[in-house]
C-alpha atoms as a PDB file:
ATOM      1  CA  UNK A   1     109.944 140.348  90.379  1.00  0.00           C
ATOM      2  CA  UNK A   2     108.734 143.698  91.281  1.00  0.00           C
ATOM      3  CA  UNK A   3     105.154 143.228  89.884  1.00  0.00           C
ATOM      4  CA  UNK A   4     104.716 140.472  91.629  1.00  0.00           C
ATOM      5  CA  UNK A   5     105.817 141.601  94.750  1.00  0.00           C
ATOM      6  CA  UNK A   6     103.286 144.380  94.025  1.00  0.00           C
ATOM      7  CA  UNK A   7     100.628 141.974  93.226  1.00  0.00           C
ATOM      8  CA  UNK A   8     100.809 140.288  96.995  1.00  0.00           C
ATOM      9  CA  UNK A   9     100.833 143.807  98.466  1.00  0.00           C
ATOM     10  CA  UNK A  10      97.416 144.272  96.275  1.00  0.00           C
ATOM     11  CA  UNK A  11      95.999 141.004  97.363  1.00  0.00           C
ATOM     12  CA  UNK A  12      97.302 141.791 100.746  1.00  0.00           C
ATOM     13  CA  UNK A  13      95.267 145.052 101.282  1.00  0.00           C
ATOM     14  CA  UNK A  14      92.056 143.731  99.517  1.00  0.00           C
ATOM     15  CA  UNK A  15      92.383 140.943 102.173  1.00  0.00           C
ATOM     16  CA  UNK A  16      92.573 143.442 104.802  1.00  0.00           C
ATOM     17  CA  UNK A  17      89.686 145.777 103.067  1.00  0.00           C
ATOM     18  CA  UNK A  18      87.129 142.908 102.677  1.00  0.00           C
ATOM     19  CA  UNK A  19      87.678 141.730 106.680  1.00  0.00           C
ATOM     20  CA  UNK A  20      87.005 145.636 107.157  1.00  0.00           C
ATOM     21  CA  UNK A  21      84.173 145.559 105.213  1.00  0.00           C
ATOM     22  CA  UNK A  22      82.863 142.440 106.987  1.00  0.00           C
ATOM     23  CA  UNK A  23      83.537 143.683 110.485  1.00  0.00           C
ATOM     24  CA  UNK A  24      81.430 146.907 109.391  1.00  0.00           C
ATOM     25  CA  UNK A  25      78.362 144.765 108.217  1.00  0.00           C
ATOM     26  CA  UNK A  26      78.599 143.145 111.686  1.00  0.00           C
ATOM     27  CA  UNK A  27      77.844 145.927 113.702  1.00  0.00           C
ATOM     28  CA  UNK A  28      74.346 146.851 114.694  1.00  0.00           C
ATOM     29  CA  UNK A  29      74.572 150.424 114.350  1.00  0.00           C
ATOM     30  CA  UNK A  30      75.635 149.789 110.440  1.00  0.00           C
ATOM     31  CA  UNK A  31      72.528 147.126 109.938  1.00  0.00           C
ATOM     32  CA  UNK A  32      70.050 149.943 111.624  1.00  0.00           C
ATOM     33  CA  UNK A  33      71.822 152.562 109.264  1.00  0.00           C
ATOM     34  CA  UNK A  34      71.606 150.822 106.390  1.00  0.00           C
ATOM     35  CA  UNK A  35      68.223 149.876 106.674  1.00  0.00           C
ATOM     36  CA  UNK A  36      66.462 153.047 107.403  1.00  0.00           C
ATOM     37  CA  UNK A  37      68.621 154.153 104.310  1.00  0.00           C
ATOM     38  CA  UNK A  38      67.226 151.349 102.124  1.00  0.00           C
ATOM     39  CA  UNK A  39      63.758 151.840 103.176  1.00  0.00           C
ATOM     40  CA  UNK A  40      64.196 155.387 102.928  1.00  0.00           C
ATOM     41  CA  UNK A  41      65.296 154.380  99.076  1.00  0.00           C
ATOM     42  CA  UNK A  42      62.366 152.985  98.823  1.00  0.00           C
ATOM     43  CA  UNK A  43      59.448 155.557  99.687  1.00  0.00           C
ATOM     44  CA  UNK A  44      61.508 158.184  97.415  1.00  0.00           C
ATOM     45  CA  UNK A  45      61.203 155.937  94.847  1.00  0.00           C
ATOM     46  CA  UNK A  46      57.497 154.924  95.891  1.00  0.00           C
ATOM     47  CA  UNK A  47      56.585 158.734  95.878  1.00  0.00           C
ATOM     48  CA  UNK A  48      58.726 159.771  93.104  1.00  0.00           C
ATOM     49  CA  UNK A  49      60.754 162.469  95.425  1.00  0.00           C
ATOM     50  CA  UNK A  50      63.920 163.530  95.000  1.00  0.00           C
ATOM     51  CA  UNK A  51      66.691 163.613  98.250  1.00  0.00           C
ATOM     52  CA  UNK A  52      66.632 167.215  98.206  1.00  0.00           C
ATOM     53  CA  UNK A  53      62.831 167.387  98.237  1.00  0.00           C
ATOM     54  CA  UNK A  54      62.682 165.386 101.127  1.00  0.00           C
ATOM     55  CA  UNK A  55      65.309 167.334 102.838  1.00  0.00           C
ATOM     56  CA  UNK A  56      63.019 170.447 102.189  1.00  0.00           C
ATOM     57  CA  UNK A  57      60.507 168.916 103.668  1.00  0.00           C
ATOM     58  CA  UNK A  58      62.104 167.398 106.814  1.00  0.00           C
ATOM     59  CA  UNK A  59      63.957 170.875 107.585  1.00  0.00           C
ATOM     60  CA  UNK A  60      61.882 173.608 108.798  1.00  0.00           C
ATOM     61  CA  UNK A  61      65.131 176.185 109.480  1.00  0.00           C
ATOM     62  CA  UNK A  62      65.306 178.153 105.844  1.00  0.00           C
ATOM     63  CA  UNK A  63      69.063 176.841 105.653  1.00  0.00           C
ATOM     64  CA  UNK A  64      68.453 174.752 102.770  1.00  0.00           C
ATOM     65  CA  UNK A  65      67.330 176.294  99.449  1.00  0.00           C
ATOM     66  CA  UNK A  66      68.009 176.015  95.533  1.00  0.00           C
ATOM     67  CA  UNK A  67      68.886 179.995  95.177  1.00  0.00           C
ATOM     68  CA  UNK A  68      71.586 181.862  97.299  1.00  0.00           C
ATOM     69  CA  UNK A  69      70.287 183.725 100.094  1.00  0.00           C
ATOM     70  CA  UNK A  70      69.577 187.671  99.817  1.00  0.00           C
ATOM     71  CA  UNK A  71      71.178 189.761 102.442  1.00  0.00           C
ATOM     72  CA  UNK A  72      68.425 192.573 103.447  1.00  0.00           C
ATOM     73  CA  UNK A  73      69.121 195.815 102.508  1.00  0.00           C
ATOM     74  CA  UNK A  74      70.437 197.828 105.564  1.00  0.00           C
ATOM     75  CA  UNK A  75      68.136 200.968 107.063  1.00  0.00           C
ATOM     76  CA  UNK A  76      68.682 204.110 106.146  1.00  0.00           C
ATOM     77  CA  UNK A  77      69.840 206.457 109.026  1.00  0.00           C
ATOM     78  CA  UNK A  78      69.374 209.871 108.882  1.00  0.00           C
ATOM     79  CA  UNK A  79      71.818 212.146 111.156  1.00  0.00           C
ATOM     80  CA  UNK A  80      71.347 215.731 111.712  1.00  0.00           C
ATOM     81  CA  UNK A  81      74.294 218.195 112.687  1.00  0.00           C
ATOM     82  CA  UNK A  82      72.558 220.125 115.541  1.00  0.00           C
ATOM     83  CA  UNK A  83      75.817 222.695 114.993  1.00  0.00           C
ATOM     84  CA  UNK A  84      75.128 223.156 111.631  1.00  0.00           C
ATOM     85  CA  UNK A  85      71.861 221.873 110.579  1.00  0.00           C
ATOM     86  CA  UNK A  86      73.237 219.644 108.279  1.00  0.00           C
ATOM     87  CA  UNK A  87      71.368 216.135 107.197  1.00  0.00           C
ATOM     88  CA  UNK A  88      73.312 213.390 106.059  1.00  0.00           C
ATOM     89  CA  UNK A  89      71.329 210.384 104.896  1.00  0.00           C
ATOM     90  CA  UNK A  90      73.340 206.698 104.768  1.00  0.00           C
ATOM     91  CA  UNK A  91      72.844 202.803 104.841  1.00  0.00           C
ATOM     92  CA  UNK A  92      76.579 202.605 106.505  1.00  0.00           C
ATOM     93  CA  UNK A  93      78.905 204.123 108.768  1.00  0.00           C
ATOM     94  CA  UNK A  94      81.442 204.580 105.938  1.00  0.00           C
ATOM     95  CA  UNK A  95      79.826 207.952 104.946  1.00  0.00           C
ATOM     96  CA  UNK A  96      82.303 210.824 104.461  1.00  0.00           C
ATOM     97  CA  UNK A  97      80.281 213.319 106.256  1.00  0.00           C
ATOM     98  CA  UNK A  98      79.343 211.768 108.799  1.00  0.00           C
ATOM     99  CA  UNK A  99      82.955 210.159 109.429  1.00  0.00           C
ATOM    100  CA  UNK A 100      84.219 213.729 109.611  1.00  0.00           C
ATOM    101  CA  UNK A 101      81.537 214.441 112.040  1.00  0.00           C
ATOM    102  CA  UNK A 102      83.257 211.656 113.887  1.00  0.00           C
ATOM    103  CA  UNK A 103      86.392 212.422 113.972  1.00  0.00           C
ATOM    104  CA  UNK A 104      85.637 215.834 115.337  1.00  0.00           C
ATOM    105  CA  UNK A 105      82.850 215.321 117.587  1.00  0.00           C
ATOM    106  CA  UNK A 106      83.382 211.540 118.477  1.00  0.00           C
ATOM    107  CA  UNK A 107      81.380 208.785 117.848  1.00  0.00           C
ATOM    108  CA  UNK A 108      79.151 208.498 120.899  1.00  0.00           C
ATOM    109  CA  UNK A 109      77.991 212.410 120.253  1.00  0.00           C
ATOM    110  CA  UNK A 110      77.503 211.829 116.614  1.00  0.00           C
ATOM    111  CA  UNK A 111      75.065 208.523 117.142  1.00  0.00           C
ATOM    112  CA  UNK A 112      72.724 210.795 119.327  1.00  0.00           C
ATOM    113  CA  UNK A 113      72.026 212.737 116.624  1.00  0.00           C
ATOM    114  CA  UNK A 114      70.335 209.970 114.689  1.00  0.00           C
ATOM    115  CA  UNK A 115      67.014 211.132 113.670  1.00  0.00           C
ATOM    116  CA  UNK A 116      65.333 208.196 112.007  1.00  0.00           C
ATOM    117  CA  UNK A 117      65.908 204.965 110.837  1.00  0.00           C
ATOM    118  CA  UNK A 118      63.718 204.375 107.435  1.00  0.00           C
END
C-alpha cells in the first residue's frame, strides 16, 4: 500500500507542476521572453555565433573575458630619510625599513618624504 500511496502523491504533484507550467505559458511577459529567446536561437544559429560571442559583443564593460584578469603591477615609491639619507625603494607599505621609519617618525612624516613614484 505504500507505493501506491506514493504513486498518487507523484501524480498529485505532476498535476500541480503541469497547471504551473500552463499558468507560466499564459503570461505575456513569458510569451515576449520566450520569443526574443527563440529568435535570438535563431540568428546564432543563422550566423554561426556562439552565446558567449554574442555576449562579447553586446557588452562593452571588459567584465566578460575567456582569461582571468591581470591585476597591474603597483608603482614603485621611492622614500628618502632626510635624517639619514637613506633610500628605500618598494611596491608596498609592508617594507621593513620603511615600517621602522614609521613607527618612529609616524606615518604622516614618513609619506612626505616620498620622492617619486616610477
Amino acid at each position: 500500500m505504500p507505493i501506491l500511496r506514493e504513486y498518487q502523491q507523484l501524480q498529485e504533484q505532476s498535476k500541480s507542476l503541469r497547471e504551473q507550467l500552463i499558468s507560466f505559458e499564459n503570461r505575456e511577459d513569458f510569451k515576449r521572453e520566450s520569443a526574443f529567446f527563440n529568435r535570438l536561437k535563431m540568428l546564432m544559429a543563422d550566423y554561426n555565433e556562439s552565446a558567449l560571442d554574442v555576449i562579447k559583443l553586446v557588452n562593452t564593460e571588459k567584465s566578460v573575458s575567456e582569461s582571468p584578469a591581470i591585476r597591474k603591477k603597483r608603482m614603485i615609491k621611492v622614500y628618502r630619510n632626510p635624517y639619514e639619507r637613506e633610500i628605500v625603494e618598494t611596491r608596498g607599505g609592508n617594507h621593513k625599513t620603511l615600517r621602522a621609519w614609521k613607527d618612529q617618525y609616524g606615518a604622516e612624516v614618513v609619506d612626505s618624504w616620498l620622492v617619486e613614484e616610477k
